[in-house]
N, C-alpha and C. Protein backbone atom coordinates (compact mmCIF):
# COMPACT_ATOMS: atom_id res chain seq x y z
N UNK A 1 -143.56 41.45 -57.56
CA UNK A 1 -144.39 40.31 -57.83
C UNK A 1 -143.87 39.13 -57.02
N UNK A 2 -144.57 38.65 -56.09
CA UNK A 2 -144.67 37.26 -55.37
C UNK A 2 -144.66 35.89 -56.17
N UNK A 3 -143.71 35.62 -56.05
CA UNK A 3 -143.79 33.66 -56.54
C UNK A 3 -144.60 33.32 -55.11
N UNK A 4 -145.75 32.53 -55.72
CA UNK A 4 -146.40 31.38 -54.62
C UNK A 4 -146.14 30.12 -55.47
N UNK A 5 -146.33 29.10 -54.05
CA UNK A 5 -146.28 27.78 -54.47
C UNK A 5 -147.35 27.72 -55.55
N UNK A 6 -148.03 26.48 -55.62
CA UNK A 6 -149.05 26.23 -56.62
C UNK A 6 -149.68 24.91 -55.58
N UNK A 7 -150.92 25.35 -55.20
CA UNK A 7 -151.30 24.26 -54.49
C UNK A 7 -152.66 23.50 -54.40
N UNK A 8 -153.01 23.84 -56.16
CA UNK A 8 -153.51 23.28 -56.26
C UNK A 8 -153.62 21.72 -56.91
N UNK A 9 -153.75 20.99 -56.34
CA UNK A 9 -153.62 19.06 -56.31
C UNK A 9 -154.39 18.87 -57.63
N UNK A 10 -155.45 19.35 -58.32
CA UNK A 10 -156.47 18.68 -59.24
C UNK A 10 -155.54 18.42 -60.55
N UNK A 11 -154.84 18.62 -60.89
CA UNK A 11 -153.70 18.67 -61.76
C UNK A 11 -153.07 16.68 -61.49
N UNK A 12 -152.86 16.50 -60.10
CA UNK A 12 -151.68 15.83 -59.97
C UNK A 12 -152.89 14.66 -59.54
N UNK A 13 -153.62 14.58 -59.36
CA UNK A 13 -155.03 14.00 -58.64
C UNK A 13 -155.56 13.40 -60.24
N UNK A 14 -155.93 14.27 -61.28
CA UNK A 14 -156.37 13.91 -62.90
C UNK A 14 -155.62 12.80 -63.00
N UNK A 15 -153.83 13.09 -62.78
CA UNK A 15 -153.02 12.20 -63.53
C UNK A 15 -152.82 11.01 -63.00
N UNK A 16 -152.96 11.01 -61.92
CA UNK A 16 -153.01 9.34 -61.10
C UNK A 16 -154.26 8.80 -61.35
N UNK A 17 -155.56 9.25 -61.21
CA UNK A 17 -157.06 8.57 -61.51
C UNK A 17 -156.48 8.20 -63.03
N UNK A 18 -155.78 8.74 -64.15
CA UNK A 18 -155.75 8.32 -65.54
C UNK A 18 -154.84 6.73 -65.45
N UNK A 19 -153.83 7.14 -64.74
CA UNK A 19 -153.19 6.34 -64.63
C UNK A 19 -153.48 4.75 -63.60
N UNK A 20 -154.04 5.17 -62.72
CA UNK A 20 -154.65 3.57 -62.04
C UNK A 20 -156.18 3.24 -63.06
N UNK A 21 -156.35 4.30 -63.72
CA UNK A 21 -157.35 3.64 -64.73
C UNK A 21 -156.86 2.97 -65.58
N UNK A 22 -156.13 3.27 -66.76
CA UNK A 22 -155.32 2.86 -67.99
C UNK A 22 -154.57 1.22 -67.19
N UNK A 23 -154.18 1.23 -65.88
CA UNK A 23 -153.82 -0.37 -65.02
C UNK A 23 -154.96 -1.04 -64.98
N UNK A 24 -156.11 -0.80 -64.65
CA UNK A 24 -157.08 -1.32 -64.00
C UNK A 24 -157.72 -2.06 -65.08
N UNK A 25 -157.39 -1.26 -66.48
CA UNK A 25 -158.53 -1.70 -67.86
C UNK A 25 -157.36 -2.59 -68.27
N UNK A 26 -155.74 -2.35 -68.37
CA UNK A 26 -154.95 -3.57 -68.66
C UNK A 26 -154.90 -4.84 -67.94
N UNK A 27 -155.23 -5.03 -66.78
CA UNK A 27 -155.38 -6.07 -65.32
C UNK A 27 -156.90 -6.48 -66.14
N UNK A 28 -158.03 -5.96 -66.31
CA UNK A 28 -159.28 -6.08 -67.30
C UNK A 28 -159.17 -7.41 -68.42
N UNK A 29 -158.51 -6.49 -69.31
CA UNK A 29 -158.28 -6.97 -70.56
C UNK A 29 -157.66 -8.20 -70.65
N UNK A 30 -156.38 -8.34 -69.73
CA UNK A 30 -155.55 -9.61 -69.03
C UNK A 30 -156.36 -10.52 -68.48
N UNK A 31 -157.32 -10.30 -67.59
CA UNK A 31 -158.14 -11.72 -67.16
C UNK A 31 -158.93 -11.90 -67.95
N UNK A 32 -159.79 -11.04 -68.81
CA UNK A 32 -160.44 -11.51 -70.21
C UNK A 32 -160.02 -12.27 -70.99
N UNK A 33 -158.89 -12.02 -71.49
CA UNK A 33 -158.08 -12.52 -72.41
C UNK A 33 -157.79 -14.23 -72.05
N UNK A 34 -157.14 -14.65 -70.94
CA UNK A 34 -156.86 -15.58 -70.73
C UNK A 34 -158.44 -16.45 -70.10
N UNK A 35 -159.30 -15.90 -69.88
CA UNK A 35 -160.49 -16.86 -69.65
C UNK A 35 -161.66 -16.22 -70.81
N UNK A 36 -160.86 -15.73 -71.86
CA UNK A 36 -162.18 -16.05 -72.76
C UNK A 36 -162.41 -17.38 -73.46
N UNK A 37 -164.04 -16.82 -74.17
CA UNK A 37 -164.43 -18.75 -74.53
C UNK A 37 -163.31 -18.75 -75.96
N UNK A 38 -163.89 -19.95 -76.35
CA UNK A 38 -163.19 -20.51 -77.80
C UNK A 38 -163.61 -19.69 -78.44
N UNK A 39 -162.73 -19.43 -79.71
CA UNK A 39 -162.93 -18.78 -80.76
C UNK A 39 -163.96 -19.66 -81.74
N UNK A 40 -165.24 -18.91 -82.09
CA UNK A 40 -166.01 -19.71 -83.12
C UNK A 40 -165.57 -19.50 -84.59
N UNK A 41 -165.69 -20.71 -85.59
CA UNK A 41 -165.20 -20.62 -87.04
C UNK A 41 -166.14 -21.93 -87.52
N UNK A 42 -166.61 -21.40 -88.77
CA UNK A 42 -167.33 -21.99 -89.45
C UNK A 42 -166.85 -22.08 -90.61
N UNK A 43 -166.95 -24.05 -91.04
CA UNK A 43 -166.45 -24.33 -92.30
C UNK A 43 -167.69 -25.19 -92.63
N UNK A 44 -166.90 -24.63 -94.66
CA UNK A 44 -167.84 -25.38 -95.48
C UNK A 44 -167.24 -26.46 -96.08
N UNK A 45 -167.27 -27.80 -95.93
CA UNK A 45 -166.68 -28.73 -96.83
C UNK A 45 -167.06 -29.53 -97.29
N UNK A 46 -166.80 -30.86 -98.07
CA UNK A 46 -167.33 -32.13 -98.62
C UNK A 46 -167.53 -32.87 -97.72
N UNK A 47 -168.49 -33.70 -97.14
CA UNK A 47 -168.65 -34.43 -96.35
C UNK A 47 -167.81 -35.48 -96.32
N UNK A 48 -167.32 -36.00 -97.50
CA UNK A 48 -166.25 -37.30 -97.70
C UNK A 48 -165.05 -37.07 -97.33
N UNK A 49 -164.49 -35.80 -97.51
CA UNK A 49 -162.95 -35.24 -97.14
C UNK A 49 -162.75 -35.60 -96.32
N UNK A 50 -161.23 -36.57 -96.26
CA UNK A 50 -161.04 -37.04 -94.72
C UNK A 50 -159.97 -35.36 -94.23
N UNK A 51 -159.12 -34.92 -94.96
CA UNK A 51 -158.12 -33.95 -94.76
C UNK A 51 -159.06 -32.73 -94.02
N UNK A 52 -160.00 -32.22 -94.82
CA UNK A 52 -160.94 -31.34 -93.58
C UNK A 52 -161.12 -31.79 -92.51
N UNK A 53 -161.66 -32.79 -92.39
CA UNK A 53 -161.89 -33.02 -91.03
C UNK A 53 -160.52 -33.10 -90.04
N UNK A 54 -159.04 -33.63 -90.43
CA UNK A 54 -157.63 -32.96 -89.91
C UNK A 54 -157.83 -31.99 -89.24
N UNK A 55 -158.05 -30.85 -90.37
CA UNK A 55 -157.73 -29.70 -90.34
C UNK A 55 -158.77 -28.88 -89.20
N UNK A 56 -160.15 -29.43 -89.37
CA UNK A 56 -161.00 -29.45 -88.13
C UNK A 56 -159.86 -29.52 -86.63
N UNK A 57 -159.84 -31.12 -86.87
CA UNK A 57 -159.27 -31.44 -85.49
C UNK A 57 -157.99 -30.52 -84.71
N UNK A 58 -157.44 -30.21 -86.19
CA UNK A 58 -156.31 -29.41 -85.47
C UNK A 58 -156.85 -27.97 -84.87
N UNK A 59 -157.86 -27.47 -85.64
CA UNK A 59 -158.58 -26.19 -84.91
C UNK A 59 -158.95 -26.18 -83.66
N UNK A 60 -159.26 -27.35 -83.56
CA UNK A 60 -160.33 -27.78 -82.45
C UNK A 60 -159.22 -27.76 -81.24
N UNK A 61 -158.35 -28.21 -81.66
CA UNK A 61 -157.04 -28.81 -80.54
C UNK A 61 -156.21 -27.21 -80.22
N UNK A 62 -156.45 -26.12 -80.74
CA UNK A 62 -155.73 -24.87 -80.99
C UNK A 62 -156.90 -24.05 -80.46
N UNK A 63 -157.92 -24.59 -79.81
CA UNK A 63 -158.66 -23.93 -79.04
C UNK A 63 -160.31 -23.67 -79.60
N UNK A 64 -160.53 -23.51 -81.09
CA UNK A 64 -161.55 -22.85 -81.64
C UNK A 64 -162.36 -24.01 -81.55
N UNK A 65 -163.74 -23.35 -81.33
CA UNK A 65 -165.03 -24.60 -81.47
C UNK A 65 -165.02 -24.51 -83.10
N UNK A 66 -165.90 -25.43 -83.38
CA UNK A 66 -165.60 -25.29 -84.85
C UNK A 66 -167.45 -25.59 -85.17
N UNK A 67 -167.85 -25.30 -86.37
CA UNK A 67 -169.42 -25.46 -86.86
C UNK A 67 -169.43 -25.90 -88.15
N UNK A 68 -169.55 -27.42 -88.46
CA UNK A 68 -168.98 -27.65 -89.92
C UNK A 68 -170.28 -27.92 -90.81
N UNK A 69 -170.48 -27.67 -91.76
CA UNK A 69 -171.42 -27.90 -92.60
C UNK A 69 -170.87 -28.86 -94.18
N UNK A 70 -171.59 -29.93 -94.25
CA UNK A 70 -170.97 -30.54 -95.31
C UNK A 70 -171.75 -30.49 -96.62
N UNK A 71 -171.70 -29.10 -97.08
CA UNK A 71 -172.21 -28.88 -98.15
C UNK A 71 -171.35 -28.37 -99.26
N UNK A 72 -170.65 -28.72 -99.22
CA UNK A 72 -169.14 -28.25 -100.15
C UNK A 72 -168.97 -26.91 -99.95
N UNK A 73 -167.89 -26.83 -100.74
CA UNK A 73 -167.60 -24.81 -100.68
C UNK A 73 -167.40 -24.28 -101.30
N UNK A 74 -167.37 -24.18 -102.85
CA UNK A 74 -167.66 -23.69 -103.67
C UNK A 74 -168.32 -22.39 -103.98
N UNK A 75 -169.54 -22.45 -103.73
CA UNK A 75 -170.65 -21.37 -103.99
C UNK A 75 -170.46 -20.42 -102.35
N UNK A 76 -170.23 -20.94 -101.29
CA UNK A 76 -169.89 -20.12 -100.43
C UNK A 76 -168.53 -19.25 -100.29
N UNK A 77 -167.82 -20.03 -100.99
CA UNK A 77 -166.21 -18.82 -101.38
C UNK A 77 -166.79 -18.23 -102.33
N UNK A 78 -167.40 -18.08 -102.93
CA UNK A 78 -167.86 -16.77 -103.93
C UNK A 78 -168.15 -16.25 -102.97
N UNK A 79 -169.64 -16.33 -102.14
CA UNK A 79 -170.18 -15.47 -101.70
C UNK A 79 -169.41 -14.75 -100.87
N UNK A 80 -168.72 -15.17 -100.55
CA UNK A 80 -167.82 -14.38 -99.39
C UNK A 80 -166.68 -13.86 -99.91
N UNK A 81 -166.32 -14.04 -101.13
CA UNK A 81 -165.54 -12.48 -101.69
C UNK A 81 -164.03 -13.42 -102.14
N UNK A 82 -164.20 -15.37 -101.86
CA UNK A 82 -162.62 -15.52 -102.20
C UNK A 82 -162.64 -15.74 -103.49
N UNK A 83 -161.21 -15.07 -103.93
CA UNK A 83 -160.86 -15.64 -105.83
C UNK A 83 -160.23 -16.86 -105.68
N UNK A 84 -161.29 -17.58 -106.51
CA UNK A 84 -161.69 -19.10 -107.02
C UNK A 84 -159.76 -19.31 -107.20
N UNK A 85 -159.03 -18.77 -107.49
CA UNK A 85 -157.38 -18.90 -107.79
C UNK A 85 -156.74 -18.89 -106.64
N UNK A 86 -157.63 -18.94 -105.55
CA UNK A 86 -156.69 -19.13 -104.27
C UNK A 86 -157.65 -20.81 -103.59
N UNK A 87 -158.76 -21.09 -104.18
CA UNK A 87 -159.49 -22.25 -103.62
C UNK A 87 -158.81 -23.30 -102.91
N UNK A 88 -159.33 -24.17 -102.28
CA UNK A 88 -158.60 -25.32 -101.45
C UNK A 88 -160.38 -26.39 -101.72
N UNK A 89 -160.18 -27.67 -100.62
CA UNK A 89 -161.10 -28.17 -100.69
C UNK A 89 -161.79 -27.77 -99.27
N UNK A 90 -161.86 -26.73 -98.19
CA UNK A 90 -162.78 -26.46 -97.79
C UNK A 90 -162.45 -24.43 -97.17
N UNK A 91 -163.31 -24.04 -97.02
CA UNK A 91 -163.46 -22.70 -96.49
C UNK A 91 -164.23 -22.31 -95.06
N UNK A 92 -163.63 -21.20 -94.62
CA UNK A 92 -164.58 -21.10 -93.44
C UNK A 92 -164.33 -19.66 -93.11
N UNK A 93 -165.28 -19.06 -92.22
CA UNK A 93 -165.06 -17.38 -91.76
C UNK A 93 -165.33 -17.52 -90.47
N UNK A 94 -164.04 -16.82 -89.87
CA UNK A 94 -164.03 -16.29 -88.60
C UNK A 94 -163.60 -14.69 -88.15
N UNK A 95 -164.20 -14.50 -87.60
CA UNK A 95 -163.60 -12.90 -87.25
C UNK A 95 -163.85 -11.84 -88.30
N UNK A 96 -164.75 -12.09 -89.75
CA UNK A 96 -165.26 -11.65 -90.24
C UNK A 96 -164.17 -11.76 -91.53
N UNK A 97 -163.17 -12.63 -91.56
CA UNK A 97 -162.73 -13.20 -92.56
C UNK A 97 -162.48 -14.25 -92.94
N UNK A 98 -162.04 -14.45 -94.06
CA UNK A 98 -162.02 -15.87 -94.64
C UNK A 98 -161.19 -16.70 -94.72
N UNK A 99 -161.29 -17.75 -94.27
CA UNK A 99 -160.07 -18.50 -94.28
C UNK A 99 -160.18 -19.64 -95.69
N UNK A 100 -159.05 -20.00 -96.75
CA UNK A 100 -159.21 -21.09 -97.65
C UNK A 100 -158.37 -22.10 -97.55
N UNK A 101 -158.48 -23.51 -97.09
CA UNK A 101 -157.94 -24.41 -97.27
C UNK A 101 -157.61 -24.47 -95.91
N UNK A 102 -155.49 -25.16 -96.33
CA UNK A 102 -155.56 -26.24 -94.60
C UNK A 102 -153.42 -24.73 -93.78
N UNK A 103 -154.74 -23.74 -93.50
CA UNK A 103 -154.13 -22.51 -92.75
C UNK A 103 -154.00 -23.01 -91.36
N UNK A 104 -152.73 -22.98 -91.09
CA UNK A 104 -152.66 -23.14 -89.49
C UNK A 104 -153.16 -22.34 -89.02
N UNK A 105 -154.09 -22.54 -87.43
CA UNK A 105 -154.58 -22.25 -86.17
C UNK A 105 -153.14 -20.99 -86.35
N UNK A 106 -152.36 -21.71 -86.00
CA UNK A 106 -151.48 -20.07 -85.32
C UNK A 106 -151.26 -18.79 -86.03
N UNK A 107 -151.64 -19.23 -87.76
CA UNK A 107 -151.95 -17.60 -88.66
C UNK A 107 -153.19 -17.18 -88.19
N UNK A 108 -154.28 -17.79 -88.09
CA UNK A 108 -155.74 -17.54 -88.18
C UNK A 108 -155.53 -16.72 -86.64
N UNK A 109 -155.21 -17.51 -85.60
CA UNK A 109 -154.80 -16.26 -84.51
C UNK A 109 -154.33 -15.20 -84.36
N UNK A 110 -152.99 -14.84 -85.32
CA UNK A 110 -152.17 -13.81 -85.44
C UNK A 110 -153.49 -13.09 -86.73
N UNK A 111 -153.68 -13.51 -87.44
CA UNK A 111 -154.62 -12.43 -88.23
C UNK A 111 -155.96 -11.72 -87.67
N UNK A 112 -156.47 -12.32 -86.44
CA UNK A 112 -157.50 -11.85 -85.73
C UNK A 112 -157.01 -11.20 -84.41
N UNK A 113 -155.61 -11.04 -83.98
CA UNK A 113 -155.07 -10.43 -83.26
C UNK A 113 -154.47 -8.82 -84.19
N UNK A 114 -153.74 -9.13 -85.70
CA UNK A 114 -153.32 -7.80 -86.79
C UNK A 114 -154.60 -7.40 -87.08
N UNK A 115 -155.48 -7.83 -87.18
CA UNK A 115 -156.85 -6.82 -87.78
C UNK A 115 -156.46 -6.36 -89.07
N UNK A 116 -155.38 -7.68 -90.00
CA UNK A 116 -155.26 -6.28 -91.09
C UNK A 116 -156.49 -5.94 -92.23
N UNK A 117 -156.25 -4.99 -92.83
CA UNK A 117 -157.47 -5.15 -93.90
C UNK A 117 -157.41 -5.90 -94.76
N UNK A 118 -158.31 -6.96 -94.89
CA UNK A 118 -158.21 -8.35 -96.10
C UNK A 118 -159.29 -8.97 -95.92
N UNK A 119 -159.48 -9.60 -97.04
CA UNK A 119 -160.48 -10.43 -97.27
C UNK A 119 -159.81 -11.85 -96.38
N UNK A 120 -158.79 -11.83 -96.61
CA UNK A 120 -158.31 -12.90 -95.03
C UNK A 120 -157.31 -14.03 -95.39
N UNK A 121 -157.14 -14.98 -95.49
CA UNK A 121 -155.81 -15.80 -95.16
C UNK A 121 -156.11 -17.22 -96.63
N UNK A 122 -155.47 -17.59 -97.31
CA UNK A 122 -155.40 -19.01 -98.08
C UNK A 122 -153.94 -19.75 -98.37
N UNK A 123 -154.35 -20.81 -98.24
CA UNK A 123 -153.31 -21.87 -98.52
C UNK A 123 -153.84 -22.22 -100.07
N UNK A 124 -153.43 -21.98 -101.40
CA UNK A 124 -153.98 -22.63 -102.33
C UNK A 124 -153.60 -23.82 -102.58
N UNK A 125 -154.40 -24.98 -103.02
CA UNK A 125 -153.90 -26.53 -103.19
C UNK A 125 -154.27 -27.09 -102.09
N UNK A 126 -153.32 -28.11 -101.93
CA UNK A 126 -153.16 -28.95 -100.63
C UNK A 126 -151.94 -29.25 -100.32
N UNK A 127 -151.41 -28.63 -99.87
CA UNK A 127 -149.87 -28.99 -99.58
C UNK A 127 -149.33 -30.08 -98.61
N UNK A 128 -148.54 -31.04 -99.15
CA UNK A 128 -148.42 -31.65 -97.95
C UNK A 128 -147.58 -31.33 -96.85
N UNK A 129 -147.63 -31.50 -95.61
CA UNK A 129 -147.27 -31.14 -94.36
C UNK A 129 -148.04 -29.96 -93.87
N UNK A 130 -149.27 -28.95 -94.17
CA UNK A 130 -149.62 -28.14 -93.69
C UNK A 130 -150.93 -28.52 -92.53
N UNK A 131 -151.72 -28.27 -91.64
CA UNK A 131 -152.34 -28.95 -91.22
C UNK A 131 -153.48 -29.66 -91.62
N UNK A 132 -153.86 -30.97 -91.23
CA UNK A 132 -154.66 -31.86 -91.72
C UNK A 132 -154.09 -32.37 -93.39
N UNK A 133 -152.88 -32.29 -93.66
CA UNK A 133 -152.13 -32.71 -95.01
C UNK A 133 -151.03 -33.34 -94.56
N UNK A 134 -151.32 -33.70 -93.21
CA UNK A 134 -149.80 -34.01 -92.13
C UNK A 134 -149.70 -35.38 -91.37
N UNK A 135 -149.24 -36.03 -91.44
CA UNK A 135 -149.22 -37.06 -90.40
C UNK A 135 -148.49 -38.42 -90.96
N UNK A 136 -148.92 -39.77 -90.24
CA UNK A 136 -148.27 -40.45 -90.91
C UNK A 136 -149.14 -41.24 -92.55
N UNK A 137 -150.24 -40.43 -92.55
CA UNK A 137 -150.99 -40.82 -93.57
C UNK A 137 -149.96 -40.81 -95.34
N UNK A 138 -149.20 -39.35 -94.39
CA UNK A 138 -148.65 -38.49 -95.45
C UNK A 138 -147.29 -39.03 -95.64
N UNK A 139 -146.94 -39.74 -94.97
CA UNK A 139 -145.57 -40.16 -94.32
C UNK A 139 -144.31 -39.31 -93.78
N UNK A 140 -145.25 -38.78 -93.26
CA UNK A 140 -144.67 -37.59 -92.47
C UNK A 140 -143.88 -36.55 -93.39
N UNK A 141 -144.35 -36.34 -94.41
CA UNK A 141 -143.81 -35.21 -95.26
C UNK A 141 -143.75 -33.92 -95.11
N UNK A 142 -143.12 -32.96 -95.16
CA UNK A 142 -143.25 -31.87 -95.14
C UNK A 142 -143.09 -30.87 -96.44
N UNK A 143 -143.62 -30.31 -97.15
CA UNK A 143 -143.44 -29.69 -98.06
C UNK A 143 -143.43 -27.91 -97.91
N UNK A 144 -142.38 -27.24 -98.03
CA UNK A 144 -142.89 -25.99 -97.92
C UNK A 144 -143.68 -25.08 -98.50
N UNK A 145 -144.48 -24.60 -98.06
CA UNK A 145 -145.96 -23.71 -98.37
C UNK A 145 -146.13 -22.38 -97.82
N UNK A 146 -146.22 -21.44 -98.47
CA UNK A 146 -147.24 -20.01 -98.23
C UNK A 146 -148.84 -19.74 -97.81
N UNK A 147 -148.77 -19.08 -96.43
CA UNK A 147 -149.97 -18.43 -96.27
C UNK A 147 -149.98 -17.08 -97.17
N UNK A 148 -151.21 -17.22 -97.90
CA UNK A 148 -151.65 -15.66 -98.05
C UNK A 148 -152.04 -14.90 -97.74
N UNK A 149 -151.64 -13.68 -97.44
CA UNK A 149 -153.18 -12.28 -96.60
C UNK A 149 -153.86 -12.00 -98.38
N UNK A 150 -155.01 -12.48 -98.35
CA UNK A 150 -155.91 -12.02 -99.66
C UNK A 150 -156.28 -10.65 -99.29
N UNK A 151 -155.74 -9.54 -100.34
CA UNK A 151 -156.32 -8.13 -99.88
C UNK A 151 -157.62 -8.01 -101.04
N UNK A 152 -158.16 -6.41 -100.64
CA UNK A 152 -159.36 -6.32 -101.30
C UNK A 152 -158.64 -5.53 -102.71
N UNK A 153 -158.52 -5.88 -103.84
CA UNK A 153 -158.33 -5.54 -104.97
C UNK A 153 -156.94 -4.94 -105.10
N UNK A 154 -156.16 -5.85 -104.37
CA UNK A 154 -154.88 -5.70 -104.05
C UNK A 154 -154.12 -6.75 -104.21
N UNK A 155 -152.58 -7.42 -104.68
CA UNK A 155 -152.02 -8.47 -104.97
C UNK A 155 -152.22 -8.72 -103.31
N UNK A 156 -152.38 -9.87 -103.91
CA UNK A 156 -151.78 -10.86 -102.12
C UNK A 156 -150.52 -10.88 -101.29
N UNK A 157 -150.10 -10.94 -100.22
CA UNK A 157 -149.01 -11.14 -99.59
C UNK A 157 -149.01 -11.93 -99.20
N UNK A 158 -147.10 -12.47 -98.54
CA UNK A 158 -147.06 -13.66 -98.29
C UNK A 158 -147.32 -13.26 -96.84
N UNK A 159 -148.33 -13.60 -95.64
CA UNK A 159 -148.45 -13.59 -94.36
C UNK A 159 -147.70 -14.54 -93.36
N UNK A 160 -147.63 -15.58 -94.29
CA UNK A 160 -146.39 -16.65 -93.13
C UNK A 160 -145.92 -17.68 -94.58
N UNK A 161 -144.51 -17.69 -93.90
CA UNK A 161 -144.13 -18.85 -95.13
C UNK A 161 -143.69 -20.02 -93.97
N UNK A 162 -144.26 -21.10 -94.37
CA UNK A 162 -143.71 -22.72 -93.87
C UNK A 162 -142.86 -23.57 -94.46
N UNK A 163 -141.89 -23.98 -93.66
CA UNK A 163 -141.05 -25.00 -94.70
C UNK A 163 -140.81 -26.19 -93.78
């Protein structure tokens, strides 16, 4: 029995086309990424609240367009699945979850980057120093505070703690 080479290329030809593909869609994904548009998020709040509107600005400044409606938020955190025990004075959904109260821009990013499963992110109260609870209004206070990941019929976790 004869050993021959092996000469056929379609083998070694598959694995490079996989491979300058799998580059080509990361080089893709990379210029997407850095020239996509703003992230859209829609909140519901009191029209009088000066602290929403903060908390706006700081979104706004962290990249996301924002769509505010000043019809309080109440009846829209029901509808959208948050327990009234995590409430704040305004709500909003992005990325197909919910955000309650004054949640930093940089969780709301990291939670639409984890995809985890949840009904989505709350600050309960108003804490001072968290965004739009911050400044020299506040006298520059800082108080330390918990983000929550709200799961679906699951205790909550702590997703970021601030101090």
């Amino acid at each position: 029995m004869a050993i021959t080479a092996n000469t056929d290329r379609r083998p070694l030809m598959h694995r490079r086309s996989l491979v300058f593909g799998a580059l080509a869609g990361a080089v893709s994904g990379f210029a997407s990424a850095t020239s996509s548009p703003a992230l859209s998020i829609v909140v519901w709040k009191d029209r009088n609240c000066g602290c929403c509107k903060d908390w706006i600005t700081h979104l706004q400044k962290s990249g996301f367009q924002v769509q505010a409606h000043d019809t309080g938020n109440k009846a829209v955190r029901k509808r959208l699945g948050m327990p009234e025990k995590f409430g704040s004075c305004h709500t909003a959904q992005v990325g197909g979850y919910v955000i309650e109260g004054h949640v930093p821009a940089s969780d709301i990013l990291r939670l639409l980057k984890e995809k985890p499963a949840a009904i989505g992110l709350a600050v309960p109260g108003m804490p001072i120093g968290s965004p739009g609870m911050d400044g020299p209004l506040y006298g520059n206070r800082k108080d330390p505070y918990e983000v929550l990941l709200v799961r679906h019929f699951l205790s909550p976790l702590v997703f970021q703690s601030h101090s």
